[in-house]
Protein backbone atom coordinates (compact mmCIF):
# COMPACT_ATOMS: atom_id res chain seq x y z
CA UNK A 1 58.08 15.51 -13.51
CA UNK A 2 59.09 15.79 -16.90
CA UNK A 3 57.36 18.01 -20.15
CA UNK A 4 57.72 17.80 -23.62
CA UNK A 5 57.66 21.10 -25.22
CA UNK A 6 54.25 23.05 -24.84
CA UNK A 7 52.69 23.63 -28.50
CA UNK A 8 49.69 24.15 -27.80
CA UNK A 9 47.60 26.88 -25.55
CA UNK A 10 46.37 24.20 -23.57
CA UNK A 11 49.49 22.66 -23.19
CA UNK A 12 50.78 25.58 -22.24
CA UNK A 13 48.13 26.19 -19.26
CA UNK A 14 49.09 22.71 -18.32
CA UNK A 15 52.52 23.40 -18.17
CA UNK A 16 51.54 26.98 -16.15
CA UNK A 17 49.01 25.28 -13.58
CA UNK A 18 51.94 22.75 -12.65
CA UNK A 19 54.41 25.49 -12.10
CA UNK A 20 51.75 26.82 -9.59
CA UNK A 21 50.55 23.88 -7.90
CA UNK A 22 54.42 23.01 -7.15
CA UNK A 23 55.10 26.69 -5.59
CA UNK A 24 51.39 25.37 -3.53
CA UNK A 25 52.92 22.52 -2.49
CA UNK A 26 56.05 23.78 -1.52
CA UNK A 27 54.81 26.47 0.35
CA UNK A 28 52.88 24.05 2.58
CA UNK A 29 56.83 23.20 3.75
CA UNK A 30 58.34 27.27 3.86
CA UNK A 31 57.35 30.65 4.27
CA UNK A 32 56.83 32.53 1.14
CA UNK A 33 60.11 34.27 2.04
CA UNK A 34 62.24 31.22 1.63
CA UNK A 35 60.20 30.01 -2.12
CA UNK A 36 63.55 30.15 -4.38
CA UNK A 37 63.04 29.94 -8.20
CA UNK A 38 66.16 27.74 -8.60
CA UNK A 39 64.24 25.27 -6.38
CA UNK A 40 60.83 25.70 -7.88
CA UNK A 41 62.53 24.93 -11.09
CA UNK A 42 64.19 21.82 -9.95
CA UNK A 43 60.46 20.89 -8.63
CA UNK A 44 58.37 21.24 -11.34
CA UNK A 45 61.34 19.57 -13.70
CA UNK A 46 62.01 22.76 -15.69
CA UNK A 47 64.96 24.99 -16.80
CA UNK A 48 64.63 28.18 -14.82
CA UNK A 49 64.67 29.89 -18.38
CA UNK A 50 61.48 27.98 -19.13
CA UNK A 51 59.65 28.68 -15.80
CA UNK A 52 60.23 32.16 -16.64
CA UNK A 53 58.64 31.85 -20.04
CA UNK A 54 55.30 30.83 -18.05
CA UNK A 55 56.10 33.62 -15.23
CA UNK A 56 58.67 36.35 -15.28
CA UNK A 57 60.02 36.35 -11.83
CA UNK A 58 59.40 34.35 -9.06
CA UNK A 59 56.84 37.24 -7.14
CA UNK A 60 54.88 36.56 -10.58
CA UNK A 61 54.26 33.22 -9.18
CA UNK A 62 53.18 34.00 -5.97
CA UNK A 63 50.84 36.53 -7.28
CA UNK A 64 48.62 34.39 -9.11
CA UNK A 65 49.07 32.42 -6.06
CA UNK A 66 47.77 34.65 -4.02
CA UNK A 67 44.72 35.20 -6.26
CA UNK A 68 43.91 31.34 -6.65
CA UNK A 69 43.81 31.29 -2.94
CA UNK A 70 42.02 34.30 -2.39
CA UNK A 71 38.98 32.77 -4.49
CA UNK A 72 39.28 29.29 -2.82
CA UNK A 73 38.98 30.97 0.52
CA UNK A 74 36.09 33.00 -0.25
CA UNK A 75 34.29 29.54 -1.96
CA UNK A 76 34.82 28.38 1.73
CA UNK A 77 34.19 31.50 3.38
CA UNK A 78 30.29 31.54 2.03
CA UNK A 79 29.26 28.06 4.19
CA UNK A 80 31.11 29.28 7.05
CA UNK A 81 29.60 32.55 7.50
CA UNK A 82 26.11 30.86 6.60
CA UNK A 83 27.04 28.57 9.73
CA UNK A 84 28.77 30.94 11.76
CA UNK A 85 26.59 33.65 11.59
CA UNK A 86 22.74 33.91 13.16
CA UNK A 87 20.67 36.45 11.24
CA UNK A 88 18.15 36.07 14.36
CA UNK A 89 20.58 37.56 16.20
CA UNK A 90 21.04 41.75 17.11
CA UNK A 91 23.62 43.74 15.53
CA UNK A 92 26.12 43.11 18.33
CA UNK A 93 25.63 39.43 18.25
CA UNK A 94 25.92 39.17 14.81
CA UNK A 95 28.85 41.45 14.57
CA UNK A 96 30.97 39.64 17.13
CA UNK A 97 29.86 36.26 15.51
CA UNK A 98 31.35 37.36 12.10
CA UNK A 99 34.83 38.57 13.58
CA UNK A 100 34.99 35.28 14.85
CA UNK A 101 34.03 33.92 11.82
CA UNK A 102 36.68 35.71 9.65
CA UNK A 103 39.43 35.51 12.38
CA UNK A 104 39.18 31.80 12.79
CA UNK A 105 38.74 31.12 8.89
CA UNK A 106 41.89 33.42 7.55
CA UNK A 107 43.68 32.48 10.43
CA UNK A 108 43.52 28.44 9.72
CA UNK A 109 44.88 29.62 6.34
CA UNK A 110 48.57 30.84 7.60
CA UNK A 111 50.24 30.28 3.64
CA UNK A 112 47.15 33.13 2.45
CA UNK A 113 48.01 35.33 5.39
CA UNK A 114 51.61 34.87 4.56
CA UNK A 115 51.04 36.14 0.95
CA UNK A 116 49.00 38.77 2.23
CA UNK A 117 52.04 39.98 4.47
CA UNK A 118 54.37 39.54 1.66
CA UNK A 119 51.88 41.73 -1.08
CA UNK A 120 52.91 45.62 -0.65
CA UNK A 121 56.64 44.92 0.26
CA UNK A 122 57.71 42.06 -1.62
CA UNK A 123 55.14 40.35 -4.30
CA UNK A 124 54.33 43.69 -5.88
CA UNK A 125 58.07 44.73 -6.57
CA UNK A 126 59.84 42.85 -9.29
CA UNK A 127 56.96 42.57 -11.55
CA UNK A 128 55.87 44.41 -14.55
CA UNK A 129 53.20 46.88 -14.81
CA UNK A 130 50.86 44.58 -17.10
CA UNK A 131 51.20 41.39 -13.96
CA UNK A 132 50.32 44.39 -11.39
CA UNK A 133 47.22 45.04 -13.71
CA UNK A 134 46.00 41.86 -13.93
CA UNK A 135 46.36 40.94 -10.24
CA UNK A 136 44.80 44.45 -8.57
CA UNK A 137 41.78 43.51 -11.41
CA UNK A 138 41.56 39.34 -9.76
CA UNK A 139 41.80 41.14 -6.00
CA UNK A 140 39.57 43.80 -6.67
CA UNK A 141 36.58 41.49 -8.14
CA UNK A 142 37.53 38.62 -4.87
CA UNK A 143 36.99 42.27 -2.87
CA UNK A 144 33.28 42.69 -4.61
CA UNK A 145 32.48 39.15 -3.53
CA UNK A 146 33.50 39.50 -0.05
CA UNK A 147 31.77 42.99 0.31
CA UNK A 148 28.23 40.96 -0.82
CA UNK A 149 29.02 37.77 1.75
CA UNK A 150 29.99 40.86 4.53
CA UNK A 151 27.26 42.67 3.77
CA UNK A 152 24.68 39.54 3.57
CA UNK A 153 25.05 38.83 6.97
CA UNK A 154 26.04 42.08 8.46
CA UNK A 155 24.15 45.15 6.09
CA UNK A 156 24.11 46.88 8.78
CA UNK A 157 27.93 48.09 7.95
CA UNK A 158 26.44 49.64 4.93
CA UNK A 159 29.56 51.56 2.50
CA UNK A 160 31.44 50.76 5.91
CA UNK A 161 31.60 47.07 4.88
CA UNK A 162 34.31 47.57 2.13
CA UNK A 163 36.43 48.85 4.48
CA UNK A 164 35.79 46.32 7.37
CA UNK A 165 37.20 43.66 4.38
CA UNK A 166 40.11 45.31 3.48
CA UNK A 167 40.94 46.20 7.04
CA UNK A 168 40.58 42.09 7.95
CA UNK A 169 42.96 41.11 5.07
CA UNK A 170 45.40 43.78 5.85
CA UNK A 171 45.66 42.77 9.52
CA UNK A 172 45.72 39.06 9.01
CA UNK A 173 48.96 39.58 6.88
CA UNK A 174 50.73 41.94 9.41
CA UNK A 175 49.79 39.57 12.18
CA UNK A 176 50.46 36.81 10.37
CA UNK A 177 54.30 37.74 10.51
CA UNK A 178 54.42 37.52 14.18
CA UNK A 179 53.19 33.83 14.12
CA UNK A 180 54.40 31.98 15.43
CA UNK A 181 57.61 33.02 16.58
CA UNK A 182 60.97 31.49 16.17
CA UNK A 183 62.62 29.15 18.20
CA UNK A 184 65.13 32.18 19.94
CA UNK A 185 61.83 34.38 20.49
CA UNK A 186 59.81 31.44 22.60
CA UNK A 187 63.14 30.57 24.57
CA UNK A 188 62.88 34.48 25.61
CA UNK A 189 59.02 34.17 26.76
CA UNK A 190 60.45 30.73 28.31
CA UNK A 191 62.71 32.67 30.27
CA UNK A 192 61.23 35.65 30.83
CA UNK A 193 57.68 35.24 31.46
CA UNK A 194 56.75 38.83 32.11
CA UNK A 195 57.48 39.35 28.32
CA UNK A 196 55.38 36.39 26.94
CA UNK A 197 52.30 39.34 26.96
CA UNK A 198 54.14 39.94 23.57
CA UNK A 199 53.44 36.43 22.03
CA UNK A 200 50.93 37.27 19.14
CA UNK A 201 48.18 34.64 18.78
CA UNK A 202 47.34 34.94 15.48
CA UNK A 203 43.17 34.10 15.73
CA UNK A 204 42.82 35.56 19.10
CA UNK A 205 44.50 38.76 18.00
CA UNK A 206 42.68 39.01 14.26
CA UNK A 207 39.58 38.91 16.31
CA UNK A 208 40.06 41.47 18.41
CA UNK A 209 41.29 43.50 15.57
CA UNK A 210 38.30 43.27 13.10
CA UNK A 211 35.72 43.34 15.91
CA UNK A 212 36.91 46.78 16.13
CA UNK A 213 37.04 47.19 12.71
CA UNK A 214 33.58 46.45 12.44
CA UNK A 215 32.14 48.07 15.72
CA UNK A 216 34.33 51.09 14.83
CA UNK A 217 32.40 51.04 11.35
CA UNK A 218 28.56 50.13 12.60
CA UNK A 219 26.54 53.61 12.94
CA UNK A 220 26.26 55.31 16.40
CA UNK A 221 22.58 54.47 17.28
C-alpha cells in the first residue's frame, strides 16, 4: 500500500482509517501484546514518523480500536439479545438467558476481550491526556447504549444494570488472558490431569461470572 501525501481532511481520514484497519487485520494474526509499531508501519506502507502524525503512540491505535469494536459489537449485540432473550419468560429465566447471551457473544470476540484486558494496564499508559478524554467520552456513550439493550430485556436490574455491564466487560478481559493457554501450560494439564480444573474456558467461565453479577444485582423478593 502506498499514499501520496494527505492534503486534504478527507484524505487524511483515509489515510487514518487504513492505519486502523491494518492494526484490525493484524490483530486477527497476534495478541494485542505482540502489535509492534515498526511492523504496523511496514503494513500500512508508512514511515513510522508518519503513522505517528495520524496516532501518537502505538496504544493510541489500539484505543480507537477498541472503541470501533466496542460499537460494532453492541450493533450485533441488539439482534442477539432480541433472539436470545424471551420476555415471556420469569426473571430467572430471563436472567440466565442474557448471561448466556453476553458470555457467548463477547466471548466469540477474543481480539475485543483482548483489548479489554489490555485497557487499565497497558492501552491507557503512553497516551496523552486529550486521547484519554476522547476515548473514556466513546466508552462511556457505548456504556449508555448497553445499559438501554440490558435494561430492555432485563429492567428488572433497575440502577443495578450499569453495573452488571461494566462488571461483564471487566471480566471478559481478565478472563480473556487465561485463554487459551500456551502450549507449556496444556502439556502440564496433559500431564497432570488433577490440575486441568485450572484450564479457564473462556464462555463457560464469563457465564458463570455475570450470572452472578446479575443475580447478585436483581432485588431480594
Amino acid at each position: 500500500m502506498t499514499f501520496q501525501r494527505a492534503r486534504s481532511e478527507e484524505q487524511r481520514e483515509i489515510r487514518r482509517r487504513a492505519i486502523l484497519d491494518t492494526a484490525a487485520a493484524m490483530l486477527d494474526e497476534m495478541p494485542v501484546a505482540d502489535l509492534a509499531l515498526n511492523e504496523l508501519s511496514r503494513r500500512v506502507g508508512l514511515a513510522k514518523s508518519n503513522v505517528l502524525r495520524y496516532f501518537e503512540s502505538r496504544e493510541a491505535v489500539l484505543l480507537d480500536l477498541l472503541d470501533d469494536f466496542l460499537r460494532t459489537w453492541l450493533t450485533e449485540l441488539a439482534g442477539e439479545l432480541a433472539d436470545g432473550v424471551d420476555p415471556r419468560h420469569s426473571v430467572a429465566e430471563r436472567a440466565d438467558e442474557l448471561a448466556d447471551v453476553l458470555s457467548r457473544s463477547l466471548a466469540a470476540r477474543t481480539v475485543l476481550c483482548d483489548l479489554f484486558g489490555a485497557q487499565g494496564g497497558v492501552l491507557e499508559h503512553n497516551v496523552s491526556a486529550e486521547v484519554v478524554m476522547r476515548h473514556k467520552r466513546a466508552s462511556l456513550g457505548s456504556l449508555v447504549d448497553m445499559v438501554e439493550l440490558v435494561r430492555h430485556h432485563l429492567p428488572e436490574l433497575g440502577d443495578s444494570t450499569q453495573t452488571v455491564c461494566l462488571l461483564a466487560l471487566l471480566m471478559a478481559g481478565a478472563l480473556s488472558a487465561y485463554c487459551p493457554p500456551p502450549a507449556s501450560v496444556l502439556a502440564v494439564y496433559a500431564a497432570d490431569p488433577a490440575l486441568a480444573m485450572l484450564n479457564v474456558d473462556l464462555r463457560e467461565s464469563l457465564k458463570l461470572a455475570v450470572s452472578t453479577a446479575i443475580m447478585g444485582a436483581l432485588p431480594r423478593p
